[in-house]
C-alpha atoms as a PDB file:
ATOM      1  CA  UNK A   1      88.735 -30.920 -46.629  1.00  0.00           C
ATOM      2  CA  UNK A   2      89.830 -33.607 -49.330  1.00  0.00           C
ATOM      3  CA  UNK A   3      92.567 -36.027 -47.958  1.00  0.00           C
ATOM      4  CA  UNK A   4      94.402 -35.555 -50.536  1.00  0.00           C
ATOM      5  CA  UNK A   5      94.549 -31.823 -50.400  1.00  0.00           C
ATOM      6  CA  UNK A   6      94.931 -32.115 -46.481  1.00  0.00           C
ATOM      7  CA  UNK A   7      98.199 -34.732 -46.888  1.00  0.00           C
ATOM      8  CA  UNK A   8      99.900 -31.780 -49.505  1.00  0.00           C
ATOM      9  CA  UNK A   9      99.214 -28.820 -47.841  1.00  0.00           C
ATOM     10  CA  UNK A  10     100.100 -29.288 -44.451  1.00  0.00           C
ATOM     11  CA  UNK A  11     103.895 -30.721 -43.746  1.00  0.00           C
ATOM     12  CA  UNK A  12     104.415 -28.165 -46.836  1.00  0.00           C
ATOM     13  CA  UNK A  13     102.899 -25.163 -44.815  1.00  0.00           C
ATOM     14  CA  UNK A  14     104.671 -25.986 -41.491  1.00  0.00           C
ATOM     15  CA  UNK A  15     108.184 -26.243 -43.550  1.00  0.00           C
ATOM     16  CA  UNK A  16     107.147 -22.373 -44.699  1.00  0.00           C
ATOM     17  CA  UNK A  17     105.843 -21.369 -41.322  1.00  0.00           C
ATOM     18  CA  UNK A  18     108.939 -22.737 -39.299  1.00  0.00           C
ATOM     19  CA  UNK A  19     111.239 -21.400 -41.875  1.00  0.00           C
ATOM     20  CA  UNK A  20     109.840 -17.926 -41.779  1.00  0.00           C
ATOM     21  CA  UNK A  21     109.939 -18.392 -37.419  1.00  0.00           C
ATOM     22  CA  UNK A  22     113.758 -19.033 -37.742  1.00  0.00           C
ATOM     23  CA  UNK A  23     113.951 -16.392 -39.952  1.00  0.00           C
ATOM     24  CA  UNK A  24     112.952 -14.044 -37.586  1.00  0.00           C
ATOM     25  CA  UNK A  25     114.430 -15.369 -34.672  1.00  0.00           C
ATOM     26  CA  UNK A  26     117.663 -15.032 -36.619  1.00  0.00           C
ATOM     27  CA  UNK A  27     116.848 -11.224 -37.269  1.00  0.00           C
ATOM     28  CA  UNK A  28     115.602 -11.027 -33.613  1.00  0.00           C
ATOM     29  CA  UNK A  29     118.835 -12.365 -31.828  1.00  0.00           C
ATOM     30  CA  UNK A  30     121.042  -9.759 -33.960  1.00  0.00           C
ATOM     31  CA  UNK A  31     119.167  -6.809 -32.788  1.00  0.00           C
ATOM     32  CA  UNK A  32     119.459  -7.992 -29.570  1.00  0.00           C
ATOM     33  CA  UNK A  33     123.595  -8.924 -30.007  1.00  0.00           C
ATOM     34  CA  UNK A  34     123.869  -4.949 -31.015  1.00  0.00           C
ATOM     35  CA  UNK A  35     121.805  -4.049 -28.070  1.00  0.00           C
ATOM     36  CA  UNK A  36     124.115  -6.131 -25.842  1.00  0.00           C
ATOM     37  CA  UNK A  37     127.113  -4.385 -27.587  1.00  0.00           C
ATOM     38  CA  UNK A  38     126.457  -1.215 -26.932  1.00  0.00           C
ATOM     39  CA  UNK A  39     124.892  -1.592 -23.421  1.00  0.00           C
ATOM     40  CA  UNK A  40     128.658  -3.143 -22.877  1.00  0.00           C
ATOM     41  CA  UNK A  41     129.698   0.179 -23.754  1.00  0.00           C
ATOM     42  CA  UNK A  42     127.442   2.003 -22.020  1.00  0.00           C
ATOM     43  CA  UNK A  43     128.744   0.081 -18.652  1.00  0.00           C
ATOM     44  CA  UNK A  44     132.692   0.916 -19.777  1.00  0.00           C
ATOM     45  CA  UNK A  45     132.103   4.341 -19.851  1.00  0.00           C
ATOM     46  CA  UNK A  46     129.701   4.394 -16.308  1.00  0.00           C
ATOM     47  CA  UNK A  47     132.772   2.450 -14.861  1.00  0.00           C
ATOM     48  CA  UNK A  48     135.589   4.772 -16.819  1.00  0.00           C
ATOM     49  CA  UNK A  49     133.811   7.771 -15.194  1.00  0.00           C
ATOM     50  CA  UNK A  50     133.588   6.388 -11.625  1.00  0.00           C
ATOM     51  CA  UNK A  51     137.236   6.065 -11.806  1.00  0.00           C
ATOM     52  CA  UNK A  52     137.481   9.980 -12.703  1.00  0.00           C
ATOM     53  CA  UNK A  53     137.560   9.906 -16.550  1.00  0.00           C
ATOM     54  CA  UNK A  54     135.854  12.515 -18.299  1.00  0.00           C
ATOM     55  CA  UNK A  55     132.421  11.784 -20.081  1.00  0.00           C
ATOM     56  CA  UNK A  56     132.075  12.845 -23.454  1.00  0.00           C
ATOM     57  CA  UNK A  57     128.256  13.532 -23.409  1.00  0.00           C
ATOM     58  CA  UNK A  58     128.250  13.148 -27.799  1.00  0.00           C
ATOM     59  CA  UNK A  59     129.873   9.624 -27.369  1.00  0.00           C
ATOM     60  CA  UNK A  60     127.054   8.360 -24.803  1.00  0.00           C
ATOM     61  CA  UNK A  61     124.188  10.185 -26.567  1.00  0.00           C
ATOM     62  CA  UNK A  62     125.681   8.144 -29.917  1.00  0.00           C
ATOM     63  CA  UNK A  63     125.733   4.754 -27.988  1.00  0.00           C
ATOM     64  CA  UNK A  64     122.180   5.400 -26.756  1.00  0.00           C
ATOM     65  CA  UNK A  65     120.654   6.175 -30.571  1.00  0.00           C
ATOM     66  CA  UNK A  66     121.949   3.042 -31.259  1.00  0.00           C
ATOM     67  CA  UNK A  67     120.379   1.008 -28.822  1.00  0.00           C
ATOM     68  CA  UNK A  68     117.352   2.621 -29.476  1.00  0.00           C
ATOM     69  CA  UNK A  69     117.248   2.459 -32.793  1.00  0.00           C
ATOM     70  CA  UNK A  70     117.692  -1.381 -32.896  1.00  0.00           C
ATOM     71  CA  UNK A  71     114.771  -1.292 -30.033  1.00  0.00           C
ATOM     72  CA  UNK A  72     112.528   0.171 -33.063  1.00  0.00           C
ATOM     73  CA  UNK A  73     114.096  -2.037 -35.617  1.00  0.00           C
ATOM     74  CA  UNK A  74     113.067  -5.789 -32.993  1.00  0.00           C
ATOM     75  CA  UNK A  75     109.506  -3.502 -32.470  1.00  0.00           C
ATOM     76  CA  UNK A  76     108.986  -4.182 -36.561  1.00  0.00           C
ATOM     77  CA  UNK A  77     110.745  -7.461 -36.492  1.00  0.00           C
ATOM     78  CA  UNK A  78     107.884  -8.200 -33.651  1.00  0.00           C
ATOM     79  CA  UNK A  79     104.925  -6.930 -35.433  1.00  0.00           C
ATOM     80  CA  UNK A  80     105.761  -8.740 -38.765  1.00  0.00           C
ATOM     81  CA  UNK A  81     105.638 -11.814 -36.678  1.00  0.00           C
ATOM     82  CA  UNK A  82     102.447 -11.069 -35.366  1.00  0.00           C
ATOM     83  CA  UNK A  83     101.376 -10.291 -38.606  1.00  0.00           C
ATOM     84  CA  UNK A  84     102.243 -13.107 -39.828  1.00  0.00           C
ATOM     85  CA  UNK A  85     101.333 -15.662 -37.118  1.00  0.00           C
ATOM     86  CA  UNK A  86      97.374 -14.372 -37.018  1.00  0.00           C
ATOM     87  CA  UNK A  87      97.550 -15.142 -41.142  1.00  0.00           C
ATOM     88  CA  UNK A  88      96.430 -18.544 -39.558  1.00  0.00           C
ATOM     89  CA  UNK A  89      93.293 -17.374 -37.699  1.00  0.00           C
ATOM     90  CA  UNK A  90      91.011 -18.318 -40.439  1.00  0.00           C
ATOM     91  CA  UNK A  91      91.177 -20.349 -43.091  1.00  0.00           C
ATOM     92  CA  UNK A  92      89.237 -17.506 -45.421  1.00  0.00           C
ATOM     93  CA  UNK A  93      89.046 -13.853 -44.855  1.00  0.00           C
ATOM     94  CA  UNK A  94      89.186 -10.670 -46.815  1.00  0.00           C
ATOM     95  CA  UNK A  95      92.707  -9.382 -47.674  1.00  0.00           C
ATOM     96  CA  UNK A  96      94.659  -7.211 -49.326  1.00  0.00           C
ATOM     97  CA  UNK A  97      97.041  -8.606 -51.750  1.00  0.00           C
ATOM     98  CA  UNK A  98      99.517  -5.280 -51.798  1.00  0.00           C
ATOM     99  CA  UNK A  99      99.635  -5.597 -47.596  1.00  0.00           C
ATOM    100  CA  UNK A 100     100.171  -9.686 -48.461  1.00  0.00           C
ATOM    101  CA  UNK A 101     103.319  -8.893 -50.714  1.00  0.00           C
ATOM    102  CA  UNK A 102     104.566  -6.212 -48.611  1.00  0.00           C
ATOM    103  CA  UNK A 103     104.509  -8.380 -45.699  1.00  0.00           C
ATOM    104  CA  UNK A 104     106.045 -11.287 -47.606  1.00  0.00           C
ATOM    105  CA  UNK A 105     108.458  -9.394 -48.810  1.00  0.00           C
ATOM    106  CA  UNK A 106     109.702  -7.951 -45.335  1.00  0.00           C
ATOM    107  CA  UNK A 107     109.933 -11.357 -44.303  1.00  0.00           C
ATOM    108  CA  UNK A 108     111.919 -12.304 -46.957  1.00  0.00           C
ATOM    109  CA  UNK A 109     114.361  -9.541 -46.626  1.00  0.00           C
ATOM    110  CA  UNK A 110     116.820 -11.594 -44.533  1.00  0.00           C
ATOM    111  CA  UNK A 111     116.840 -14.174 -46.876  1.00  0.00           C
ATOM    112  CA  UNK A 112     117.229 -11.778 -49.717  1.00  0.00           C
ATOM    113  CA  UNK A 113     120.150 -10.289 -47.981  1.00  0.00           C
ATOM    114  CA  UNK A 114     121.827 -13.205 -47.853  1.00  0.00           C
ATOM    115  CA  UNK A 115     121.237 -14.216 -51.668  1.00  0.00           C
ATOM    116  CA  UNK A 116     122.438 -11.075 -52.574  1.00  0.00           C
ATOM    117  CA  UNK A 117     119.100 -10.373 -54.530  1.00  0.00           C
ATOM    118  CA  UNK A 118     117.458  -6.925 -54.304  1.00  0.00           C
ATOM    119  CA  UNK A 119     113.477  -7.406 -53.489  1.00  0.00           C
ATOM    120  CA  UNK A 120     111.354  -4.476 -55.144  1.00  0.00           C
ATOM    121  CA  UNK A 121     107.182  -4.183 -54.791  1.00  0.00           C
ATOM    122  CA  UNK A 122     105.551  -1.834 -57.251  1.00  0.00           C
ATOM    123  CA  UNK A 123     102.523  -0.590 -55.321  1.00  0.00           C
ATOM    124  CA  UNK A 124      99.343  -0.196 -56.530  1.00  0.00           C
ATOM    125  CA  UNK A 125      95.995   0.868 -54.776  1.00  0.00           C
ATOM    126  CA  UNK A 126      94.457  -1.639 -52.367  1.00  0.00           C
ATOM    127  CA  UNK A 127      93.430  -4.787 -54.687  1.00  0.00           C
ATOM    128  CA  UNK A 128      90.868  -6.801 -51.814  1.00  0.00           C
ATOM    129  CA  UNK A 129      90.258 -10.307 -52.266  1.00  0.00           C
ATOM    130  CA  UNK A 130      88.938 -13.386 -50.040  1.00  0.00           C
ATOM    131  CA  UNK A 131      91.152 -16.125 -49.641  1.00  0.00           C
ATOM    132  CA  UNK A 132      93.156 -18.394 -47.333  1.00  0.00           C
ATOM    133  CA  UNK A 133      95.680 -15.615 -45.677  1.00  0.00           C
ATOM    134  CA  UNK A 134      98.239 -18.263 -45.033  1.00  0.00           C
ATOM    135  CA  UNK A 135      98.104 -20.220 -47.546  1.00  0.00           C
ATOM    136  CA  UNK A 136      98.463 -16.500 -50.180  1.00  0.00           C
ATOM    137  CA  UNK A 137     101.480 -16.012 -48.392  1.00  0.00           C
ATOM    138  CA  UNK A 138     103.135 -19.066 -48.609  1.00  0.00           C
ATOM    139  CA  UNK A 139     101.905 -19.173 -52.694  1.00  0.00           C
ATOM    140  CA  UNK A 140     103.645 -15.540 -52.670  1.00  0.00           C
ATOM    141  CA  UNK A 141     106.766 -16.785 -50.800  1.00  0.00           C
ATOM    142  CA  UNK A 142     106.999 -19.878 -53.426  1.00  0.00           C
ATOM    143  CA  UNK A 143     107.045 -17.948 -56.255  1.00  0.00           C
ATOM    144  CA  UNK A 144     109.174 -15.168 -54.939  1.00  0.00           C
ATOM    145  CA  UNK A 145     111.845 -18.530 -53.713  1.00  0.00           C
ATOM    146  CA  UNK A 146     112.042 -19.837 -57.269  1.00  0.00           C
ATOM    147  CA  UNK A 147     112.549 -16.121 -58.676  1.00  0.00           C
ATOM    148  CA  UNK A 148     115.564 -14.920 -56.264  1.00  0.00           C
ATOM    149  CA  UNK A 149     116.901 -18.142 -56.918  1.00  0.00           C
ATOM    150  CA  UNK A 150     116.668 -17.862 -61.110  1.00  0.00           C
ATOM    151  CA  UNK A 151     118.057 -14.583 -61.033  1.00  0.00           C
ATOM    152  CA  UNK A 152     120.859 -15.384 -58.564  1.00  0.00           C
ATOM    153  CA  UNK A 153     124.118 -13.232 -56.882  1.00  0.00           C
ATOM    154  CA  UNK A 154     123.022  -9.385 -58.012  1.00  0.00           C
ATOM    155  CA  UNK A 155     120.073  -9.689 -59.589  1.00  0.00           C
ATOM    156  CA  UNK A 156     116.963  -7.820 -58.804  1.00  0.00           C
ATOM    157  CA  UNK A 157     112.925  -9.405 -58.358  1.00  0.00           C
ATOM    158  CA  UNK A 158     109.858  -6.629 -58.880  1.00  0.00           C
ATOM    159  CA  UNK A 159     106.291  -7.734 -57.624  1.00  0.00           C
ATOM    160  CA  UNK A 160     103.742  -5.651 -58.487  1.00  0.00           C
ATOM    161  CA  UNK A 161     100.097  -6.370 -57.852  1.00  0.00           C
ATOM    162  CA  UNK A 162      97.239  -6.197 -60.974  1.00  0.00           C
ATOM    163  CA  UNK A 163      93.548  -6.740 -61.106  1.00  0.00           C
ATOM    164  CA  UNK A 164      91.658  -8.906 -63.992  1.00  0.00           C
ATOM    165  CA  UNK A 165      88.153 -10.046 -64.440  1.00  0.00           C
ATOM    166  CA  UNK A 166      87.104 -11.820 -60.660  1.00  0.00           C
ATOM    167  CA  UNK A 167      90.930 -12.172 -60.679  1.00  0.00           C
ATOM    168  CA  UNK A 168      94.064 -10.801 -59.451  1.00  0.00           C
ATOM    169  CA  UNK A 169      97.443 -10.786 -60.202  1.00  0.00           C
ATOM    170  CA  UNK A 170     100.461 -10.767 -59.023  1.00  0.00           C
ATOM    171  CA  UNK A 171     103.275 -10.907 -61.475  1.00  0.00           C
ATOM    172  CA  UNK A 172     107.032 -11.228 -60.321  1.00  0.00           C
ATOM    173  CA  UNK A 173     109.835 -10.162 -62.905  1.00  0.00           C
ATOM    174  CA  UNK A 174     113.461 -11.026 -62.416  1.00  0.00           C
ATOM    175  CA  UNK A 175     116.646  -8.883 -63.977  1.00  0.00           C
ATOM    176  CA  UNK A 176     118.905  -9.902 -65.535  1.00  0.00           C
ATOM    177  CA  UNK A 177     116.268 -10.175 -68.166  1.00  0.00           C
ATOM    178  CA  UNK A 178     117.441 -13.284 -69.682  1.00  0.00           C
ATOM    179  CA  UNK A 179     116.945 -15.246 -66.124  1.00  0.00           C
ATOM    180  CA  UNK A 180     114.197 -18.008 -66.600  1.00  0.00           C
ATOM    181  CA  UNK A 181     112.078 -17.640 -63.155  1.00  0.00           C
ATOM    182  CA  UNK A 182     110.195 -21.445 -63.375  1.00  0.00           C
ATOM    183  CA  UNK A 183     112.172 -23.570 -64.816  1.00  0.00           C
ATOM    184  CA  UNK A 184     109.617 -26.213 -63.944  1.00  0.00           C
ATOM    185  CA  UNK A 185     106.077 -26.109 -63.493  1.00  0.00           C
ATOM    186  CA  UNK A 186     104.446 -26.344 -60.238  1.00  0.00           C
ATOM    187  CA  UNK A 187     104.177 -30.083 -60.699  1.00  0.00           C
ATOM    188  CA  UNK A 188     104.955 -31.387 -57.222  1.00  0.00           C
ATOM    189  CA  UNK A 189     101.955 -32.533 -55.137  1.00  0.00           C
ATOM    190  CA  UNK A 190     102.755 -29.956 -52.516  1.00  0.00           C
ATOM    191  CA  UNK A 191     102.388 -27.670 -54.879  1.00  0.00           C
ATOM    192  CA  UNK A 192      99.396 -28.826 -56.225  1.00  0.00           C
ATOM    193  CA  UNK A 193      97.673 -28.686 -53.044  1.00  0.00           C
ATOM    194  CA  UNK A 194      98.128 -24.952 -52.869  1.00  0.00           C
ATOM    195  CA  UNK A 195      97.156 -23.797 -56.529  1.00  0.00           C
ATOM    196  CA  UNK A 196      93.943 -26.093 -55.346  1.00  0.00           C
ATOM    197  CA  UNK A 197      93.222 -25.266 -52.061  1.00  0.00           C
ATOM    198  CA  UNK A 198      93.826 -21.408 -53.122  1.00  0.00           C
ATOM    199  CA  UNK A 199      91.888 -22.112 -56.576  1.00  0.00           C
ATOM    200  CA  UNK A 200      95.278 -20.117 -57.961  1.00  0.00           C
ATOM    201  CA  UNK A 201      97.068 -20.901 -61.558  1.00  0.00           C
ATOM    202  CA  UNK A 202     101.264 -20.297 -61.674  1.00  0.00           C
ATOM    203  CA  UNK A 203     102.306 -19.321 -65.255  1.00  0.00           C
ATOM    204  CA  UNK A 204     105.191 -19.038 -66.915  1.00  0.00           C
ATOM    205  CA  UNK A 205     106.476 -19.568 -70.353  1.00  0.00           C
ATOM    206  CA  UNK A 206     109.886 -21.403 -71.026  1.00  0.00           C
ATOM    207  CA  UNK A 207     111.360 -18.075 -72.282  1.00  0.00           C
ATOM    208  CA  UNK A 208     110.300 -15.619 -70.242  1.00  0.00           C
ATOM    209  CA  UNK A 209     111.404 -13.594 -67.035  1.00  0.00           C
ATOM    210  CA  UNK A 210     108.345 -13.405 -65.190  1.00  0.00           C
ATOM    211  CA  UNK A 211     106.149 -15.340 -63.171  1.00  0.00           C
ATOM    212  CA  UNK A 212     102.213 -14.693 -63.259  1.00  0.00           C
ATOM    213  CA  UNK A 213      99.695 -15.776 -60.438  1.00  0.00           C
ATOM    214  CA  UNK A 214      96.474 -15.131 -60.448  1.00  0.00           C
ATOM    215  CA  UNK A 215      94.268 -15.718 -57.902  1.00  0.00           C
ATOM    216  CA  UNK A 216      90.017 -15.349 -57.803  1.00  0.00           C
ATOM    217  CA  UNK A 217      89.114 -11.941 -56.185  1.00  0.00           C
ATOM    218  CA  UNK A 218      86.719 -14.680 -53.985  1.00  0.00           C
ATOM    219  CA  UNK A 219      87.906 -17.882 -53.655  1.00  0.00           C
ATOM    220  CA  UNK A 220      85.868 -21.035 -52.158  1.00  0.00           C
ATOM    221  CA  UNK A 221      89.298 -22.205 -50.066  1.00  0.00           C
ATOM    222  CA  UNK A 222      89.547 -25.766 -50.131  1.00  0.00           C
ATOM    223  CA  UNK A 223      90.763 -25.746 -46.707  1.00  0.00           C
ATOM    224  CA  UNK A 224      87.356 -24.279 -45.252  1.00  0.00           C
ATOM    225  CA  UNK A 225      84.990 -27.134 -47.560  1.00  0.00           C
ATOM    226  CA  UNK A 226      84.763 -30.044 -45.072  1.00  0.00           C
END
């Protein structure tokens, strides 16, 4: 791999791997704080009816859903992660770019939530390309950073997948409509790494809403060229 593709890519791809980890160790712990909460309650009514209370069978059953239904929700939180970790395996593989941005995009919900930004992904058939798995999701997570960020508080960010000529793309646009998604170009050398590495383009004129990536249907990774 070129040096100078090595020195960009990787402190930049741990910052995006370890933020995505204590993003889901963030969603992980609340599950588990609800869990905890309602076990609690679980325990006050065992003790209530040891002391000759009556049970009321609805309340427990209630309690009970909702410990297991956070046990299904930290079962999803779980296999994102996993997900998401083996993107690393290799440095090339086949993929699909809808299951990339889904999986970005559940990710990113937390983070979403937080910005008050509504994440939407306009599905399309399965649109297979070879590339760096990682590396696609962290170009995904870039782009959709800079676009919750334009549109700010309230606004709304659609991703929906296309195919080209040996190319795909994946186009991101942000409501209100007026919200300029880059307001710089990809210029850093971070930055640069990826588009190379991933053999990738990032468009965007000054006065639009949308950001366009495309990204060859079979890339020769940069990361996998010694």
């Amino acid at each position: 791999m070129d040096a100078s593709i090595e020195d960009g890519l990787l402190p930049d791809s741990l910052r995006y791997f370890g933020a995505m980890a204590a993003s889901i160790s963030h969603e992980i712990a609340n599950t588990l704080a609800i869990i905890n909460e309602n076990a609690g309650l679980l325990s006050d009514i065992a003790l209530a009816s040891g002391k000759g209370m009556p049970v009321d069978p609805q309340r427990v059953a209630a309690v009970a859903a909702k410990i297991q239904g956070q046990v299904l929700r930290t079962d999803g939180i779980v296999k994102r992660m996993n997900t998401f970790a083996h993107r690393v395996d290799e440095p090339c593989a086949s993929v699909d770019l809808g299951e990339t941005v889904d999986l970005v995009v559940a990710l990113s919900s937390r983070i979403a939530a937080m910005r008050s930004v509504t994440l939407e992904h306009e599905k399309a058939g399965p649109i297979p390309l070879t590339t760096s798995p990682f590396l696609l999701c962290s170009l995904v997570y870039k782009c959709l950073d800079r676009a919750m960020t334009a549109v700010g508080k309230g606004g709304k960010v659609v991703l929906a997948a296309k195919t080209g000529d040996g190319v795909v793309h994946l186009v991101l646009t942000g409501t209100p409509e007026q919200a300029h998604l880059i307001g710089s170009p990809f210029g850093s050398d971070a930055e640069k790494a990826l588009l190379g590495a991933l053999g990738a383009s990032v468009d965007s004129g000054a006065r639009t809403c949308e950001i366009l990536v495309s990204v060859p249907r079979d890339a020769r990774c940069a990361v996998q060229r010694s």
